[in-house]
PDB file of N, CA and C in Angstrom:
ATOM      1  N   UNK A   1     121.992 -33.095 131.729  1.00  0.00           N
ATOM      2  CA  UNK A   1     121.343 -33.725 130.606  1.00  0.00           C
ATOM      3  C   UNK A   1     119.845 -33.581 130.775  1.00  0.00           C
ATOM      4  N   UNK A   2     119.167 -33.418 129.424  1.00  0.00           N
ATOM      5  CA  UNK A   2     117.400 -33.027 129.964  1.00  0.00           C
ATOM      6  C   UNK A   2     116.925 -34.435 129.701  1.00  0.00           C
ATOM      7  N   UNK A   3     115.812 -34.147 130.192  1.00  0.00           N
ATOM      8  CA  UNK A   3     115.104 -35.848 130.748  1.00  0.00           C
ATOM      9  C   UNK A   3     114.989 -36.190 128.910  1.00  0.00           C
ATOM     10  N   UNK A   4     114.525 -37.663 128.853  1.00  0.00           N
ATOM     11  CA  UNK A   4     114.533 -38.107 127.391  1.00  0.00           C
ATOM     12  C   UNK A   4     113.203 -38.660 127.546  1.00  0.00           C
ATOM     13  N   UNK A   5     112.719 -39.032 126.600  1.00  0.00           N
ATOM     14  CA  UNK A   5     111.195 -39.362 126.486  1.00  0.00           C
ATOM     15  C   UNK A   5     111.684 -41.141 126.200  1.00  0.00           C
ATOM     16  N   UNK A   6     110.705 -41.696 126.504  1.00  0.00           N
ATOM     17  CA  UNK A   6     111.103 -42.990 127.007  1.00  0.00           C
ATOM     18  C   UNK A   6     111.121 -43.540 125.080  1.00  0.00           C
ATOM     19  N   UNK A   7     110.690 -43.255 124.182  1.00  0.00           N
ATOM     20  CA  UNK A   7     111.234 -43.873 122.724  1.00  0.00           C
ATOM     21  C   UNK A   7     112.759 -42.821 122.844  1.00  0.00           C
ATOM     22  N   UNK A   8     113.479 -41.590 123.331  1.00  0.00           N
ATOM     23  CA  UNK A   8     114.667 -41.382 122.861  1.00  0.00           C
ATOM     24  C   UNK A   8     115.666 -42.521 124.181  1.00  0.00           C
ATOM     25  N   UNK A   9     115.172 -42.777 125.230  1.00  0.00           N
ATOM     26  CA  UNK A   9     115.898 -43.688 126.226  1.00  0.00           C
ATOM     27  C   UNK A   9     116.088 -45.219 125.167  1.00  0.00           C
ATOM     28  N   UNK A  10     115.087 -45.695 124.606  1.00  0.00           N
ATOM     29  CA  UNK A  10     115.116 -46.877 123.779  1.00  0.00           C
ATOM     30  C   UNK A  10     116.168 -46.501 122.771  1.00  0.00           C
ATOM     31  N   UNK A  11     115.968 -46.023 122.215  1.00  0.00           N
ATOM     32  CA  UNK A  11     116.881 -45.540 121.022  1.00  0.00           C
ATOM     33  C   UNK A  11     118.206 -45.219 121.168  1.00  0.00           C
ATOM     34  N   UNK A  12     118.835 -44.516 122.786  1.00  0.00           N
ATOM     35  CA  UNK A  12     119.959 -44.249 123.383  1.00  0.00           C
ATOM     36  C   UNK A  12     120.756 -45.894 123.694  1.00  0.00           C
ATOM     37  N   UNK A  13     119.813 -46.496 124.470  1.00  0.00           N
ATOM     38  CA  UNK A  13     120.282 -47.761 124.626  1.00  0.00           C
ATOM     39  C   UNK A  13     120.540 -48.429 124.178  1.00  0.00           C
ATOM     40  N   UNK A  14     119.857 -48.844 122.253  1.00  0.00           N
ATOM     41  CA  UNK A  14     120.382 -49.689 121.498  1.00  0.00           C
ATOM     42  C   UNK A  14     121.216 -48.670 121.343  1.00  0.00           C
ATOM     43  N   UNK A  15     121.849 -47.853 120.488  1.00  0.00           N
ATOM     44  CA  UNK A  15     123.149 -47.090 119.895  1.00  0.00           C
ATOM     45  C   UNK A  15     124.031 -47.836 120.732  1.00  0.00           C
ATOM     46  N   UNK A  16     124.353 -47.180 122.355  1.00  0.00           N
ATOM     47  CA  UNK A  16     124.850 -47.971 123.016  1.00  0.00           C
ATOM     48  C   UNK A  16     125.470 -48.924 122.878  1.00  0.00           C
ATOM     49  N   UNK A  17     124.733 -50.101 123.159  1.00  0.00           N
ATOM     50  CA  UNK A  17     124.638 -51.587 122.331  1.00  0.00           C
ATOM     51  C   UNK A  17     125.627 -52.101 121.169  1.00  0.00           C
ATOM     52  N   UNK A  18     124.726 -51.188 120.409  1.00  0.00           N
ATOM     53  CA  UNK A  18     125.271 -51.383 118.851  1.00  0.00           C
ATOM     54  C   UNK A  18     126.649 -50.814 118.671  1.00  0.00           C
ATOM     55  N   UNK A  19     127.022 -50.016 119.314  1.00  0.00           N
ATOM     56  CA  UNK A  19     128.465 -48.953 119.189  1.00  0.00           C
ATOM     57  C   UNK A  19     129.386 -50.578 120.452  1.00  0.00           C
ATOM     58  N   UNK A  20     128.801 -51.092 121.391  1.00  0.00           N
ATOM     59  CA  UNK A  20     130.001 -52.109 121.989  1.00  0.00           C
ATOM     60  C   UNK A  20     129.657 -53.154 121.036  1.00  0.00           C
ATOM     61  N   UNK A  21     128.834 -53.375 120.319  1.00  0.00           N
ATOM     62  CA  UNK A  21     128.871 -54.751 119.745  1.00  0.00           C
ATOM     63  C   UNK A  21     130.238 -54.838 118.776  1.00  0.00           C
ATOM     64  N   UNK A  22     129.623 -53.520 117.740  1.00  0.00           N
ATOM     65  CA  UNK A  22     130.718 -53.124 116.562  1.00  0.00           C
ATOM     66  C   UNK A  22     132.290 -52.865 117.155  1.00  0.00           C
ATOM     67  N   UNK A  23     132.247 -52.544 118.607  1.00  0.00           N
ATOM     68  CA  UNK A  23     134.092 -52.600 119.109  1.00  0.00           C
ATOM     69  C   UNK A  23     134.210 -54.119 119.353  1.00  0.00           C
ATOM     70  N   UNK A  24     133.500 -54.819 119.823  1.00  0.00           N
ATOM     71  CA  UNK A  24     133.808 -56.539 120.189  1.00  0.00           C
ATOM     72  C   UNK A  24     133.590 -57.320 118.493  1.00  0.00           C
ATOM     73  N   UNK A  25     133.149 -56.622 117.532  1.00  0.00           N
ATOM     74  CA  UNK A  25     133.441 -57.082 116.794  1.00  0.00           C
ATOM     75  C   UNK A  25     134.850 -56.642 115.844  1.00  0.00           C
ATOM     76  N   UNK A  26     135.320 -55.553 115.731  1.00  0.00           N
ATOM     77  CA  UNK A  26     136.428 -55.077 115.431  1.00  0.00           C
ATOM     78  C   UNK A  26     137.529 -55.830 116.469  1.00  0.00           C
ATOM     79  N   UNK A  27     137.571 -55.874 117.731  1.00  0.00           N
ATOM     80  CA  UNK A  27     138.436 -57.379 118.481  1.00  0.00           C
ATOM     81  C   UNK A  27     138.483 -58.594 117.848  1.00  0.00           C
ATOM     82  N   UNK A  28     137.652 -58.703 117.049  1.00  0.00           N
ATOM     83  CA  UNK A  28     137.830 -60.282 116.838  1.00  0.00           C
ATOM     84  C   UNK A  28     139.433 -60.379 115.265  1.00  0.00           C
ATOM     85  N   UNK A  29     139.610 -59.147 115.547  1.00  0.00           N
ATOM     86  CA  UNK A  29     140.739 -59.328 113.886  1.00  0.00           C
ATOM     87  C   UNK A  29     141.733 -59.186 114.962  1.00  0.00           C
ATOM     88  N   UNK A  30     141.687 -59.061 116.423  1.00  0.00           N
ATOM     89  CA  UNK A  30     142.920 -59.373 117.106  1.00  0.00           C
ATOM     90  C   UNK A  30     142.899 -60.304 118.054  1.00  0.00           C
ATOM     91  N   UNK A  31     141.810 -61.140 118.359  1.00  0.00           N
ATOM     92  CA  UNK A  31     141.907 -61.504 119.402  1.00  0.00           C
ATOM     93  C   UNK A  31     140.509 -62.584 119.239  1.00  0.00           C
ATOM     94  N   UNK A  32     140.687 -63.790 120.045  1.00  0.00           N
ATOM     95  CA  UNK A  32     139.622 -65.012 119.905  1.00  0.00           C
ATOM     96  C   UNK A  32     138.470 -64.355 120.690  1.00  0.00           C
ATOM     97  N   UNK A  33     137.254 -65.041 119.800  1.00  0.00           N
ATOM     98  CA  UNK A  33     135.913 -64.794 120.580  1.00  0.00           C
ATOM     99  C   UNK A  33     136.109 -64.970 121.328  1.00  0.00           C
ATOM    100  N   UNK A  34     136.151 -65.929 122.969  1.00  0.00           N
ATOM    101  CA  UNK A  34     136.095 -65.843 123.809  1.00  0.00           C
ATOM    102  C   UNK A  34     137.089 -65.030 124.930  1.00  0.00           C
ATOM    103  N   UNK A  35     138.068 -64.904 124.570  1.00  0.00           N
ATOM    104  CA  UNK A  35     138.859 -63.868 125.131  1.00  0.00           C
ATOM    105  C   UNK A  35     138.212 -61.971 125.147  1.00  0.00           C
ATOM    106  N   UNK A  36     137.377 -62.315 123.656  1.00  0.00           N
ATOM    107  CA  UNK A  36     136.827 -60.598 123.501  1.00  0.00           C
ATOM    108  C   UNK A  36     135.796 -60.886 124.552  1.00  0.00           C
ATOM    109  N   UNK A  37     135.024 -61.570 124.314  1.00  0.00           N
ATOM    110  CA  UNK A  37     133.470 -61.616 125.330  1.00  0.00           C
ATOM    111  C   UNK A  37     133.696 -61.878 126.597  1.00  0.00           C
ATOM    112  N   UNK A  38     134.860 -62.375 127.002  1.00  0.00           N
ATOM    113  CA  UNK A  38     135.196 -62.168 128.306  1.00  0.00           C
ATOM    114  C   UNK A  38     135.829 -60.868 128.633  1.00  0.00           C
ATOM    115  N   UNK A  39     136.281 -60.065 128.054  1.00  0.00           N
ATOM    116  CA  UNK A  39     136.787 -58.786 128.208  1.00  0.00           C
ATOM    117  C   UNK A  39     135.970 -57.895 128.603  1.00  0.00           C
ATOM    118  N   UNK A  40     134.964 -57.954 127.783  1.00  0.00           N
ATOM    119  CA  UNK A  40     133.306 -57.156 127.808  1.00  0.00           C
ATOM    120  C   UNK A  40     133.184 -57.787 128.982  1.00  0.00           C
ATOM    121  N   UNK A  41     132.260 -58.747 129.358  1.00  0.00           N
ATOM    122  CA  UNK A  41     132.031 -59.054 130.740  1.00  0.00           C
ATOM    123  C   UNK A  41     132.740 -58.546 131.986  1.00  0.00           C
ATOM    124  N   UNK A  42     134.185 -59.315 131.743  1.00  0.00           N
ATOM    125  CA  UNK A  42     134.854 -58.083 132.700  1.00  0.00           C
ATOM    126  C   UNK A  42     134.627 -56.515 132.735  1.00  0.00           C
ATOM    127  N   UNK A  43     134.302 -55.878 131.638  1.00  0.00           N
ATOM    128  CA  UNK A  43     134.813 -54.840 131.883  1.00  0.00           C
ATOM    129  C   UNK A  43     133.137 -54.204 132.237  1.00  0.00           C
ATOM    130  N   UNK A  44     132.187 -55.063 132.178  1.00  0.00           N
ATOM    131  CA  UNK A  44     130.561 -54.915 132.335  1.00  0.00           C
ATOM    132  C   UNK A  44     130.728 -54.687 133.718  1.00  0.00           C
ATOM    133  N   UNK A  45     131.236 -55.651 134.294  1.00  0.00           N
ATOM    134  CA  UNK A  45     131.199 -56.155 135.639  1.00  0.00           C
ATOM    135  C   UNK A  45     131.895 -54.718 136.492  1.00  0.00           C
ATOM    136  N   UNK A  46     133.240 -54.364 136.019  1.00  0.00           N
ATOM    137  CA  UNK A  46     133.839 -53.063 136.636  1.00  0.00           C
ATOM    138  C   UNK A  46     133.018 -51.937 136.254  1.00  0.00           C
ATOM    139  N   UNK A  47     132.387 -51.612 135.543  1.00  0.00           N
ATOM    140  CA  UNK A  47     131.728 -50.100 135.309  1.00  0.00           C
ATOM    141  C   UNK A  47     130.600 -50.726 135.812  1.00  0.00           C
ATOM    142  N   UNK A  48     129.456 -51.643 136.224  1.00  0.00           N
ATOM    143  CA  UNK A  48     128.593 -51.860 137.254  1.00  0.00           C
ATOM    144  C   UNK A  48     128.598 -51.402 138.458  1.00  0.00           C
ATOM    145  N   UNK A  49     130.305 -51.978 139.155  1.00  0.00           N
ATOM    146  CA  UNK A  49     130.456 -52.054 140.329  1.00  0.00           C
ATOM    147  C   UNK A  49     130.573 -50.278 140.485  1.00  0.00           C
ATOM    148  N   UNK A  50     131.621 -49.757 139.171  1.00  0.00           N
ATOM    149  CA  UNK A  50     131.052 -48.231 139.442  1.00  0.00           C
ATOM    150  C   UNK A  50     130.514 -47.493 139.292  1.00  0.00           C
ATOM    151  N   UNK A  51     129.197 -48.334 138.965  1.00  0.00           N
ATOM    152  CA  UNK A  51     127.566 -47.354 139.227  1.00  0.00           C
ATOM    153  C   UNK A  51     127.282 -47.691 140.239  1.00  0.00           C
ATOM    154  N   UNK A  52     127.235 -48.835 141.070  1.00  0.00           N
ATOM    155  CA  UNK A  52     126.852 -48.947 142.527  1.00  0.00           C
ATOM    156  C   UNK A  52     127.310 -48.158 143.537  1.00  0.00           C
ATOM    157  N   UNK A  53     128.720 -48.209 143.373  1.00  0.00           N
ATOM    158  CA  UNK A  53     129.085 -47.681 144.113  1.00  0.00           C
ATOM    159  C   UNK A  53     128.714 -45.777 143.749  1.00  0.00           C
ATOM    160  N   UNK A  54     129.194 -45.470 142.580  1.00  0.00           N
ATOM    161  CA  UNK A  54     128.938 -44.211 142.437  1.00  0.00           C
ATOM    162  C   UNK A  54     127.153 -43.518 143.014  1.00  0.00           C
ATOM    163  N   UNK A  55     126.443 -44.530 143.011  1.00  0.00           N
ATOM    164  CA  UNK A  55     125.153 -43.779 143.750  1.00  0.00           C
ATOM    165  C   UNK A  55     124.661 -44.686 144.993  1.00  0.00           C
ATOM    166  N   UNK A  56     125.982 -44.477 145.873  1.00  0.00           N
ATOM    167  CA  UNK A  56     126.296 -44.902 147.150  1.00  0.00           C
ATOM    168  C   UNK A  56     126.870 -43.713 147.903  1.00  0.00           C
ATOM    169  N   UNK A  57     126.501 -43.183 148.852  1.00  0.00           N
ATOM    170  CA  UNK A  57     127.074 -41.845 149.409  1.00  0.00           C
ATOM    171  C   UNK A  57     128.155 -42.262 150.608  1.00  0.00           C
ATOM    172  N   UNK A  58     127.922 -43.497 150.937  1.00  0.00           N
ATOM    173  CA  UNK A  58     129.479 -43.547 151.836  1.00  0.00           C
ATOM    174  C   UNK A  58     129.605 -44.821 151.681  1.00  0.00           C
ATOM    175  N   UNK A  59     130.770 -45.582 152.573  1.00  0.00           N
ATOM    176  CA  UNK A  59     131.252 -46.881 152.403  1.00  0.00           C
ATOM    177  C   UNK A  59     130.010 -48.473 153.032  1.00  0.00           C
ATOM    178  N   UNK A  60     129.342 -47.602 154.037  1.00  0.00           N
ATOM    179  CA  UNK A  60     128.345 -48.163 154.634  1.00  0.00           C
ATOM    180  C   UNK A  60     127.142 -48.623 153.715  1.00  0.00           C
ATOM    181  N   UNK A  61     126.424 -47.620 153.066  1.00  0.00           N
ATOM    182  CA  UNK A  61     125.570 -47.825 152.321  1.00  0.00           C
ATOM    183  C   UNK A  61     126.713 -48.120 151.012  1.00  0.00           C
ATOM    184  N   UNK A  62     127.594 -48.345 150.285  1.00  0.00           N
ATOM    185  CA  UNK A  62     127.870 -49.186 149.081  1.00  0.00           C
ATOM    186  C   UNK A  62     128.080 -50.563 149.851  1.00  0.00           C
ATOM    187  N   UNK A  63     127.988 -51.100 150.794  1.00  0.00           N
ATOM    188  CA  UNK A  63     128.541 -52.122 151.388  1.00  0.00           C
ATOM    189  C   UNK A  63     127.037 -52.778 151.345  1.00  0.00           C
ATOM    190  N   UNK A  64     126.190 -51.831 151.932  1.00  0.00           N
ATOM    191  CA  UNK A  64     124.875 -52.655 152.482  1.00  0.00           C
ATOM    192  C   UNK A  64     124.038 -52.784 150.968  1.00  0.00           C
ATOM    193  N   UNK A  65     124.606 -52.088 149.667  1.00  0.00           N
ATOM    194  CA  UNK A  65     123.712 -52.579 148.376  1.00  0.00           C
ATOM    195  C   UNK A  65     124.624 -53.520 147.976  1.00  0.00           C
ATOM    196  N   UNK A  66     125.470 -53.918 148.128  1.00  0.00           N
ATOM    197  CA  UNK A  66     125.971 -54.947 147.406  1.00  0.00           C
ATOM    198  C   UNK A  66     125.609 -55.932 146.859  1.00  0.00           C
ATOM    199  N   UNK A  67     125.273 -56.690 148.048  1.00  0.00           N
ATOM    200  CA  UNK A  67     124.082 -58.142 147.807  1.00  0.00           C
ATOM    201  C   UNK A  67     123.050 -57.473 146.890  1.00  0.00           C
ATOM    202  N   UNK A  68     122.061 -56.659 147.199  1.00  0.00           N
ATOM    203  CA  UNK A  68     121.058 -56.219 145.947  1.00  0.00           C
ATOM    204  C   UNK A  68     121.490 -55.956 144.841  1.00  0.00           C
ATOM    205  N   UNK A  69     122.617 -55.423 144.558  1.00  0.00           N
ATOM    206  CA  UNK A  69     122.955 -54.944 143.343  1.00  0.00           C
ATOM    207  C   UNK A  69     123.409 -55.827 142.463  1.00  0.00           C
ATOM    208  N   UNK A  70     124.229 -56.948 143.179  1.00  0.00           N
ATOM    209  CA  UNK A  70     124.817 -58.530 142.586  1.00  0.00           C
ATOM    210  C   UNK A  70     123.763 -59.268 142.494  1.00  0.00           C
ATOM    211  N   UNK A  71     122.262 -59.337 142.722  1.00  0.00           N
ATOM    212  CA  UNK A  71     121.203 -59.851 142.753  1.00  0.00           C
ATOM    213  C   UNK A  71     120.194 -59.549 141.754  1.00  0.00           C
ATOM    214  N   UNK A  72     120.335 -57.940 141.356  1.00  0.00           N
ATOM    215  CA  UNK A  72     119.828 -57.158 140.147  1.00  0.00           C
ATOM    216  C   UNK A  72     120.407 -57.559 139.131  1.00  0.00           C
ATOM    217  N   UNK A  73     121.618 -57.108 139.184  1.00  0.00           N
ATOM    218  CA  UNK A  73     122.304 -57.655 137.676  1.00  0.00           C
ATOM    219  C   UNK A  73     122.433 -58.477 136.971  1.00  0.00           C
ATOM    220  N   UNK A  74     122.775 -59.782 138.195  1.00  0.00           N
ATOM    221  CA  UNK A  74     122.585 -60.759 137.676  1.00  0.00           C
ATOM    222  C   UNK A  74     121.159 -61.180 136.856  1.00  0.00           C
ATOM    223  N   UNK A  75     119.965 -61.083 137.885  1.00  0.00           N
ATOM    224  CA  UNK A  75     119.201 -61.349 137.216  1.00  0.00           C
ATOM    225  C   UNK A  75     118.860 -60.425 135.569  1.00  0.00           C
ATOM    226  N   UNK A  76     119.193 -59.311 135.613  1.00  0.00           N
ATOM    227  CA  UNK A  76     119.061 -58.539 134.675  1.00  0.00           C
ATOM    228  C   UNK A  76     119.841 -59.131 133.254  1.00  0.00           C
ATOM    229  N   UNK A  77     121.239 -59.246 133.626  1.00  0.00           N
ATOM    230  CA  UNK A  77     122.155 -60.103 132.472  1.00  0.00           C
ATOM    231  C   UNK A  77     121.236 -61.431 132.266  1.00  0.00           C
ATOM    232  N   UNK A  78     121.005 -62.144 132.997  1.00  0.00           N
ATOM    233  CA  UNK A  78     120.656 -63.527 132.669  1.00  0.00           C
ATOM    234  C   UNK A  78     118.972 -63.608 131.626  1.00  0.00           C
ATOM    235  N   UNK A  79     118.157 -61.591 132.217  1.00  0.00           N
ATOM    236  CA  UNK A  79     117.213 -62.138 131.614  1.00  0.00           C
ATOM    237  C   UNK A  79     117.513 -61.821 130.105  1.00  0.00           C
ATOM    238  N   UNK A  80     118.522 -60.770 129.461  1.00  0.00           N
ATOM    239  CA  UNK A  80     119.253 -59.920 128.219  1.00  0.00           C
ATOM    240  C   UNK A  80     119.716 -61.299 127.732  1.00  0.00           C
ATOM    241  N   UNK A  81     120.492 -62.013 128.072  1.00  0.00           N
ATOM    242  CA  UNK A  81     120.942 -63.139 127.603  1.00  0.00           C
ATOM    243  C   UNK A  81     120.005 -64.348 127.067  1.00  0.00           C
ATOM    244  N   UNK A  82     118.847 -64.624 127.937  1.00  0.00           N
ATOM    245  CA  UNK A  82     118.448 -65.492 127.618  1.00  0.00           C
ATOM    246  C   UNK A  82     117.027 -64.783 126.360  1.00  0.00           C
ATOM    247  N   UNK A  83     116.506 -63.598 126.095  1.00  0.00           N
ATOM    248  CA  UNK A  83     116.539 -63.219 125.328  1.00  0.00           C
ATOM    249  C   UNK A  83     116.996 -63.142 124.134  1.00  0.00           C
ATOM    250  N   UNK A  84     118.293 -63.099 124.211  1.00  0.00           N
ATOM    251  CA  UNK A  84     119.435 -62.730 122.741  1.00  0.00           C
ATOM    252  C   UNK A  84     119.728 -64.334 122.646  1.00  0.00           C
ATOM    253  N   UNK A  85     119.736 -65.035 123.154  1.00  0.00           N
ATOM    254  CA  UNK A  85     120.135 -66.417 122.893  1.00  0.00           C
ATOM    255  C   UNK A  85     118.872 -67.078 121.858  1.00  0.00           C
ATOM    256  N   UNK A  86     117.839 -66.655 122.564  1.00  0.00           N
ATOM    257  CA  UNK A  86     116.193 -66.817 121.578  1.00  0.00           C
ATOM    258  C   UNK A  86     116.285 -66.195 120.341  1.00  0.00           C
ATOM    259  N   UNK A  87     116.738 -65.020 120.339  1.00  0.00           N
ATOM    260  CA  UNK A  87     116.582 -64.382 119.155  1.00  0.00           C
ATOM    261  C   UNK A  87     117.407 -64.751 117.793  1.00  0.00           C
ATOM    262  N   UNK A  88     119.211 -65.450 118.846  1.00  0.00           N
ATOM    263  CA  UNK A  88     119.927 -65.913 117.473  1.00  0.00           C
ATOM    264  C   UNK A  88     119.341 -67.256 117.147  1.00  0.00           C
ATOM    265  N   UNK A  89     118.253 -67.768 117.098  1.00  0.00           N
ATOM    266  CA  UNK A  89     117.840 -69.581 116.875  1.00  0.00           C
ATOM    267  C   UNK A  89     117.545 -68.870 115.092  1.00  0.00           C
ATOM    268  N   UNK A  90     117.320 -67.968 115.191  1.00  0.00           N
ATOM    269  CA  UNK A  90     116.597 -67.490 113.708  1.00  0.00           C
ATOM    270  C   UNK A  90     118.117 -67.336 112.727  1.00  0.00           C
ATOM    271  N   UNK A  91     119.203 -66.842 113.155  1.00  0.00           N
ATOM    272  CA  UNK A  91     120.411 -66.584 112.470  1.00  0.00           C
ATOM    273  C   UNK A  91     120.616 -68.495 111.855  1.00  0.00           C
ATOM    274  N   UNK A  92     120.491 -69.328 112.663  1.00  0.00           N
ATOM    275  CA  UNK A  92     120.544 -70.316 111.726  1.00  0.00           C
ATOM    276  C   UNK A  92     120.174 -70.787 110.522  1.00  0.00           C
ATOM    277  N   UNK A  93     120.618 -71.178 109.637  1.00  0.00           N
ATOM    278  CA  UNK A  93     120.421 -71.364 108.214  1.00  0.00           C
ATOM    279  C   UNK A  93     121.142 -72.694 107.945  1.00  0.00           C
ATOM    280  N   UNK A  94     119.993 -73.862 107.746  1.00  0.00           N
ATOM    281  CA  UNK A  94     121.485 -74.919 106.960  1.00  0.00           C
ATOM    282  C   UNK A  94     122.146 -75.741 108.443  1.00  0.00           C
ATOM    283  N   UNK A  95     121.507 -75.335 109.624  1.00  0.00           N
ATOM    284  CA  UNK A  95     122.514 -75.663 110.773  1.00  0.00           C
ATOM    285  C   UNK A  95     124.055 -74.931 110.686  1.00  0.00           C
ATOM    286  N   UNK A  96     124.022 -74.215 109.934  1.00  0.00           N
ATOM    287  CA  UNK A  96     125.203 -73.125 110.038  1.00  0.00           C
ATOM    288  C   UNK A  96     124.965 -71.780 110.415  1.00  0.00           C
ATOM    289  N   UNK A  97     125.926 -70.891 111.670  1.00  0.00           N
ATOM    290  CA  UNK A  97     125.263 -69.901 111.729  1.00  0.00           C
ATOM    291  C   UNK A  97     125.806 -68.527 110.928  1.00  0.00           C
ATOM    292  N   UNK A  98     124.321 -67.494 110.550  1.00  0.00           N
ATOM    293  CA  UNK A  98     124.909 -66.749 110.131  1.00  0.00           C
ATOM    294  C   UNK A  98     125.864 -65.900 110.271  1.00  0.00           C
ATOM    295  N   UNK A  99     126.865 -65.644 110.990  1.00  0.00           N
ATOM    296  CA  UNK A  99     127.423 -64.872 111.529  1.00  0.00           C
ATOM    297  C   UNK A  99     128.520 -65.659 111.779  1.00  0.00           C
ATOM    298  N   UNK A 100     128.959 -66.859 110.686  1.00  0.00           N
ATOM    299  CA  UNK A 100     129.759 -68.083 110.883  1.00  0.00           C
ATOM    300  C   UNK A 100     131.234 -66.884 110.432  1.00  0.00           C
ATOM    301  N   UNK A 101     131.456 -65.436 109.603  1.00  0.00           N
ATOM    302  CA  UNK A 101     132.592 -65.111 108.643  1.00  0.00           C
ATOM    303  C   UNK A 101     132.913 -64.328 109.864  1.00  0.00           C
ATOM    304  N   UNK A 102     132.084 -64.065 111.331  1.00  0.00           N
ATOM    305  CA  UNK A 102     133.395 -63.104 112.266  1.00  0.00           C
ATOM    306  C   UNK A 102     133.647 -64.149 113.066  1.00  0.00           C
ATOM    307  N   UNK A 103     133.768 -65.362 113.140  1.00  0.00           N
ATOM    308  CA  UNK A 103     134.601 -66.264 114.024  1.00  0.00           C
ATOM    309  C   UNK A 103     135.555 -66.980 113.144  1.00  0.00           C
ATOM    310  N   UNK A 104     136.754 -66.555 113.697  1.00  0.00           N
ATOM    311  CA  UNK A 104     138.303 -67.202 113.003  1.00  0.00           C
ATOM    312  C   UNK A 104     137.887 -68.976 113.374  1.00  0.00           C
ATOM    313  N   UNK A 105     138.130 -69.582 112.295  1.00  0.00           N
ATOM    314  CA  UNK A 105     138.425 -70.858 112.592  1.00  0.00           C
ATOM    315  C   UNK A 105     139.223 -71.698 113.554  1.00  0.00           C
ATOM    316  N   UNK A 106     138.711 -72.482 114.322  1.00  0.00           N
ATOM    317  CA  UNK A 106     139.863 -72.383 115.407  1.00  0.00           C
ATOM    318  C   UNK A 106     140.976 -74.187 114.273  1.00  0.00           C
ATOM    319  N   UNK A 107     141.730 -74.026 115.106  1.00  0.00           N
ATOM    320  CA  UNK A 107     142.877 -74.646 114.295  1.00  0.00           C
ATOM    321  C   UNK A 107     143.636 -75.831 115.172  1.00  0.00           C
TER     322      UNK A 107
END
């Protein structure tokens, strides 16, 4: 792959994004929000572990990044999250949120 200029890396990353949002939102006509967003997480969490490991050249060194890498991410998720958590205060309208027609009513 040839190097990308850091506006086509931005632009790669939302698509990205936007292409898992639109599959976790197509889940929700089978399956409860929290079951989908835990799926994603899980499945965040397994393709993490196999980028760590994948630019780890033996069992020694994936062993000895571990702690760093569970230390990165985390902080990395927590800072994406607490970001996107700021950003939906604006989707409110009315104290209802916009995005109230992809969550099934729970019952």
């Amino acid at each position: 792959m040839s190097e990308l200029t850091q506006e086509e890396q931005n632009k790669l990353f939302k698509h990205i994004a936007d292409t898992h949002i639109d599959l976790a939102n197509a889940q929700l006509e089978a399956a409860d929000l929290h079951i989908v967003s835990s799926g994603f997480l899980y499945g965040s969490a397994r393709f993490t572990a196999f980028t760590v490991a994948n630019n780890s050249k033996t069992k020694q060194e994936y062993e000895a990044a571990i702690d760093g890498a569970v230390d990165h991410y985390t902080n990395l998720f927590k800072s994406m999250l607490q970001e996107n958590i700021e950003s939906y205060k604006s989707a409110f309208k009315d104290n209802a949120p916009r995005y109230g027609h992809l969550v099934k009513e729970k019952k």
